[in-house]
Protein backbone atom coordinates (compact mmCIF):
# COMPACT_ATOMS: atom_id res chain seq x y z
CA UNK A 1 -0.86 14.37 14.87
CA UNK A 2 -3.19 12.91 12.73
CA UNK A 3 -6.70 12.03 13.34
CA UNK A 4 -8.16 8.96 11.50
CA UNK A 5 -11.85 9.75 11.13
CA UNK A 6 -14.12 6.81 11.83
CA UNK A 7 -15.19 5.78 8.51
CA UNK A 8 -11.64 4.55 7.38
CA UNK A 9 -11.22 2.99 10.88
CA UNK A 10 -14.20 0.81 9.65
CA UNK A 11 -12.64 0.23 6.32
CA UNK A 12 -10.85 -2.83 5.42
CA UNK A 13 -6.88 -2.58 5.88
CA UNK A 14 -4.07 -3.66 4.45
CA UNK A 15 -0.51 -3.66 4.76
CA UNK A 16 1.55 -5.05 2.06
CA UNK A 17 4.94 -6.08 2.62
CA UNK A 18 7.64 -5.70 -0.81
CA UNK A 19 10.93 -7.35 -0.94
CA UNK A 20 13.10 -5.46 -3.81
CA UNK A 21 16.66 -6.15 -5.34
CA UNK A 22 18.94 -3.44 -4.13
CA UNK A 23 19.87 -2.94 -7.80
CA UNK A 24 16.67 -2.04 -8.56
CA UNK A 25 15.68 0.48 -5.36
CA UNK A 26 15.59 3.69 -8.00
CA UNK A 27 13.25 1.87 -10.32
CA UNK A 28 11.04 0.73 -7.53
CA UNK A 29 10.78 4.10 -6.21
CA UNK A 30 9.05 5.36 -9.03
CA UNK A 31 6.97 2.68 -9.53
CA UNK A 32 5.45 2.59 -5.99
CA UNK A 33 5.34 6.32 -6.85
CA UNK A 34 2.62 5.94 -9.65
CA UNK A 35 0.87 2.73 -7.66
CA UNK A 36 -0.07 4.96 -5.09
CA UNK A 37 -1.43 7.59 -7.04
CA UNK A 38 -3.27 5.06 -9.51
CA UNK A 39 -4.56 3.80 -6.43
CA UNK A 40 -5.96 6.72 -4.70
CA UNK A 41 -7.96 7.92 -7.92
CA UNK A 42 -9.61 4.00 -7.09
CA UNK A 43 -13.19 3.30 -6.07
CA UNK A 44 -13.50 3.22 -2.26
CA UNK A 45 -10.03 4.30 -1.65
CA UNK A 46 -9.69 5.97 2.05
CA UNK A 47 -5.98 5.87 2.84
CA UNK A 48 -2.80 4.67 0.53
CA UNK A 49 0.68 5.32 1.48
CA UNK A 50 3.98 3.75 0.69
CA UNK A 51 6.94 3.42 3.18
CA UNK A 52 10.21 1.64 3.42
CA UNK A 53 11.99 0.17 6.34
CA UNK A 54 14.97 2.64 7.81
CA UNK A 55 17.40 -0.33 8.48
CA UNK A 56 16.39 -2.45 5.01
CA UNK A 57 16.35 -0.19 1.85
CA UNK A 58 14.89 -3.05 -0.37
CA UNK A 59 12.39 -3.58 1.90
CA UNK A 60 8.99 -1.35 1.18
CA UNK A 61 5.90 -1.52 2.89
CA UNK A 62 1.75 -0.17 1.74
CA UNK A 63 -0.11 0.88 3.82
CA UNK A 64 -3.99 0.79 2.66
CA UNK A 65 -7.63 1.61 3.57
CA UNK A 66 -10.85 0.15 1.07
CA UNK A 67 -14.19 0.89 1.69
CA UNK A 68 -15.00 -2.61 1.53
CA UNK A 69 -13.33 -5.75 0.53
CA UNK A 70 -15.31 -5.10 -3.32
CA UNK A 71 -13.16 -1.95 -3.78
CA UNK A 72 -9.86 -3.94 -2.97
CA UNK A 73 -11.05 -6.66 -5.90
CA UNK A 74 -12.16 -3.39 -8.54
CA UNK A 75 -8.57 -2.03 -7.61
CA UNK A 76 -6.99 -5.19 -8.55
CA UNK A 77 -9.29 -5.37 -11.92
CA UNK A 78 -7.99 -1.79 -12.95
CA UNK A 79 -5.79 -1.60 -16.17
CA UNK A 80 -2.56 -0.49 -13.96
CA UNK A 81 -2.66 -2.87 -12.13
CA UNK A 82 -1.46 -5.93 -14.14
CA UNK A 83 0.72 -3.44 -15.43
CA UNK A 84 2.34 -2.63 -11.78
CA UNK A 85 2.49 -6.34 -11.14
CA UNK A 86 4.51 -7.00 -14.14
CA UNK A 87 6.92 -4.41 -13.37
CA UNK A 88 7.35 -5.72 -9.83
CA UNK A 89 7.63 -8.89 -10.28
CA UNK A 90 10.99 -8.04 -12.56
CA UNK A 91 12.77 -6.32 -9.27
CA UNK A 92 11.35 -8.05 -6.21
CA UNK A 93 13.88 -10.09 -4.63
CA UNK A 94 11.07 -12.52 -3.18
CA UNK A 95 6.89 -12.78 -3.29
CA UNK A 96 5.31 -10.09 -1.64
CA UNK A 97 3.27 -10.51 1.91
CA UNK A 98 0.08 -9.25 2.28
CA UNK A 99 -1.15 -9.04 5.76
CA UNK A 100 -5.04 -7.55 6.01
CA UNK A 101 -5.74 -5.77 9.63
CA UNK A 102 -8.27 -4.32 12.13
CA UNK A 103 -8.09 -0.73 13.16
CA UNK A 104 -8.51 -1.02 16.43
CA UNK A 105 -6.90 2.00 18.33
CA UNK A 106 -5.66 5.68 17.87
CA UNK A 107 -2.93 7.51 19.56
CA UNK A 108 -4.76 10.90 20.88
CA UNK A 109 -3.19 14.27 20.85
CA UNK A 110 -1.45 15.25 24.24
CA UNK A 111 -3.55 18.81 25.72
């Protein structure tokens, strides 16, 4: 089970919701891929992590932790990132969400 140590409970949280064509599932693969590891050699990175929904392959989800809300705007500043955006927008099937969230609970592991 994992353990979430305190300091990235206090960070700031986000989960990012990305709708993609289902032509295009391969390419976004990879490019999540290297968005995630751009994204962990960030500033104030604590936790990055891409998933997709079981039931809807086109549908991806991020799963982040920032220091602070100033890491999340120097992330968005770095050079890959307009370069991820571009690339996304040409296979997402609509805008992505982006939903920001308080940590606010831990499952424990059973003794």
């Amino acid at each position: 089970m994992m353990t979430v140590p305190q300091h990235v409970q206090d960070g700031v949280w986000i989960l990012v919701d990305f709708y993609i064509q289902l032509d295009k599932i391969a390419e976004a693969e990879k490019l999540f891929q290297q968005h995630v590891a751009d994204g962990r050699n960030d500033r104030g990175n604590l936790f990055f992590s891409m998933l997709r929904r079981s039931t809807e392959p086109g549908h991806f989800v991020s799963l982040e932790a920032w220091e602070t809300m100033a890491d999340i705007e120097n992330h968005d500043a770095q050079p890959h990132h307009p370069i991820f955006l571009k690339a996304l927008a040409e296979i997402q099937s609509k805008e992505k969400d982006v939903h920001f969230l308080d940590f606010f609970a831990e499952g424990k592991e059973r003794t």
